[in-house]
Protein backbone atom coordinates (compact mmCIF):
# COMPACT_ATOMS: atom_id res chain seq x y z
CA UNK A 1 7.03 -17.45 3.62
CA UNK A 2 6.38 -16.36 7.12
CA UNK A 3 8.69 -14.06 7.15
CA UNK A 4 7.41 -11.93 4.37
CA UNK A 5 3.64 -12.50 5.77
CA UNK A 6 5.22 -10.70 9.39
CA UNK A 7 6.34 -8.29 6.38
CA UNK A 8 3.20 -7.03 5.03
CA UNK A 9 0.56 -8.20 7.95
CA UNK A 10 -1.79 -5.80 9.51
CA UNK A 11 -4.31 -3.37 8.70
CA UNK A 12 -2.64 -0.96 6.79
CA UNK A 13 0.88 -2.43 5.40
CA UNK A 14 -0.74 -4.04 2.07
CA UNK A 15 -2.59 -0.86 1.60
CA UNK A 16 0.30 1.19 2.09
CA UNK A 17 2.25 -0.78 -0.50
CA UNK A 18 -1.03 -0.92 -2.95
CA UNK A 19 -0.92 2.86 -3.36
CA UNK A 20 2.85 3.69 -3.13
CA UNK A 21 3.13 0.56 -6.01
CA UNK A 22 -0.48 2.53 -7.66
CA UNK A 23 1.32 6.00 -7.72
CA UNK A 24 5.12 5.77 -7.66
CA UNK A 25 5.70 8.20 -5.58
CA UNK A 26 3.67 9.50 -2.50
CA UNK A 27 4.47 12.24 0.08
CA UNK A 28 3.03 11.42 3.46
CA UNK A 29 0.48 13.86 3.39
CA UNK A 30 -0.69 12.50 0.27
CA UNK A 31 -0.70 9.02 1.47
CA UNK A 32 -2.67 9.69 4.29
CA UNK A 33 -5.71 11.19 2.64
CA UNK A 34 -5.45 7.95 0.23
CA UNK A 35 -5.44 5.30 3.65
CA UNK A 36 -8.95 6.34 4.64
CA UNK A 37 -8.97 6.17 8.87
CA UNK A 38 -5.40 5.04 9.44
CA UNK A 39 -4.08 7.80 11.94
CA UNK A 40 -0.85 9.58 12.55
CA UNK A 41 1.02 7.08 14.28
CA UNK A 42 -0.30 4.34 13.14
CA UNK A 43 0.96 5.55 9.36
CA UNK A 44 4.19 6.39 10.74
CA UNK A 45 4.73 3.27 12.24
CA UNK A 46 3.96 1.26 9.12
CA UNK A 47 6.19 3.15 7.30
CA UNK A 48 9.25 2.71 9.70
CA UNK A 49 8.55 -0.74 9.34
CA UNK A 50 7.76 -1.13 5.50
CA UNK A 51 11.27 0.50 5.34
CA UNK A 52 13.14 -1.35 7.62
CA UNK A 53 11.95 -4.60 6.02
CA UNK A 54 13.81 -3.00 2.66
CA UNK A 55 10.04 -2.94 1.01
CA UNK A 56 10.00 0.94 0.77
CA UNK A 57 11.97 3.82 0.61
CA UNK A 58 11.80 7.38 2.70
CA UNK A 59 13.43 10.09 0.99
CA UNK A 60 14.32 12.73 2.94
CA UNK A 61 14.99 16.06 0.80
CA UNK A 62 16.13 18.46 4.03
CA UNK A 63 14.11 20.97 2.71
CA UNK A 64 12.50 23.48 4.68
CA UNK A 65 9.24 23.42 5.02
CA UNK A 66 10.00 19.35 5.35
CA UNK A 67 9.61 17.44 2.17
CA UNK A 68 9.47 13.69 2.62
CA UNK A 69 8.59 11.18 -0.09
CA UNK A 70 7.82 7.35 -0.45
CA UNK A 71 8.63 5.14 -3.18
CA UNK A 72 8.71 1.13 -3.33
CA UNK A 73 12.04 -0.88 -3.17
CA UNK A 74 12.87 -3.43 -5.56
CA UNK A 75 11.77 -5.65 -3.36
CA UNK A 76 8.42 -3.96 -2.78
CA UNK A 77 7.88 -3.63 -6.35
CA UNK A 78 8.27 -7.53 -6.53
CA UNK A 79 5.06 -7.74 -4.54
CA UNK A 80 3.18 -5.70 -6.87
CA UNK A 81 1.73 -8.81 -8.91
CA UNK A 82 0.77 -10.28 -5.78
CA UNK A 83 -1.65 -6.94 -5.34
CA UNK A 84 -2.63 -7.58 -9.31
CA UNK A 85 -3.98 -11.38 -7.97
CA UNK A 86 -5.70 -9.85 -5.24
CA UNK A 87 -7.70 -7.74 -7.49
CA UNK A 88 -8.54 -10.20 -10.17
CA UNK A 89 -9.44 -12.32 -7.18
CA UNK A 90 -12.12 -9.96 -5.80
CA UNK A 91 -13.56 -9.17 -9.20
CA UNK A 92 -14.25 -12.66 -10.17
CA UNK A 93 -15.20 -14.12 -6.58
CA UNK A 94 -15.39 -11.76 -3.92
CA UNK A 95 -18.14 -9.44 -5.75
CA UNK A 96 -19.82 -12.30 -7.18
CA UNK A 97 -21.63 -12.36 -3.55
CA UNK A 98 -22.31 -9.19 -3.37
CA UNK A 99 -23.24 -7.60 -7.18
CA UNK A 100 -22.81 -10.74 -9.16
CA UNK A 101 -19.18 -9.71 -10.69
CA UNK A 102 -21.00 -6.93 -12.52
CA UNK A 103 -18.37 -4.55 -11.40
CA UNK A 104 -20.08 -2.55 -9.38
CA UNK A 105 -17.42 -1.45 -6.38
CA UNK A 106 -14.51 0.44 -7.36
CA UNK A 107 -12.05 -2.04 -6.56
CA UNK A 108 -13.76 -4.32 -9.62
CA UNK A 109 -13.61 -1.84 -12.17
């Protein structure tokens, strides 16, 4: 267990794995305008490690201008449920506090 919580700790490495899992398949760019505030480096970082960890792939086309893509790993996809508790979590306790679980925030709907 701890090693898969080292895994997918931090900031941005759940979120990272939430929208690759929510999209199939994200170019960097693309990714970046969905993490709100995670910079640069920080987003390459995560990925190196997200991929070294076997939880996602980079695909490298050798293209020119540069195409690079991101896609979950088996293994990464196996976390996806874990995202699907998460949410059903929030809507039924989380927002309670907040808007009464009358699905007011985005991330209840």
């Amino acid at each position: 267990m701890e090693e898969v919580m080292d895994q997918i700790s931090g900031k941005w490495k759940m979120r990272i794995l939430f929208m690759v899992g929510a999209h199939g398949t994200l170019r960097y760019g693309e990714l970046r305008k969905l993490l709100d505030g995670v910079t640069h480096k920080m987003l390459s970082n995560q990925l190196k490690e997200l991929a070294a960890d076997g939880l996602v792939e980079r695909i490298d086309y050798n293209e020119v201008p540069p195409r690079v893509e991101y896609r979950l790993t088996p293994n990464g996809e196996a976390l996806m449920p874990i995202f699907d508790d998460i949410q059903r979590y929030i809507r039924d306790h989380a927002c309670n506090d907040c808007c009464g679980g009358g699905a007011k925030h985005a991330c209840c709907e």
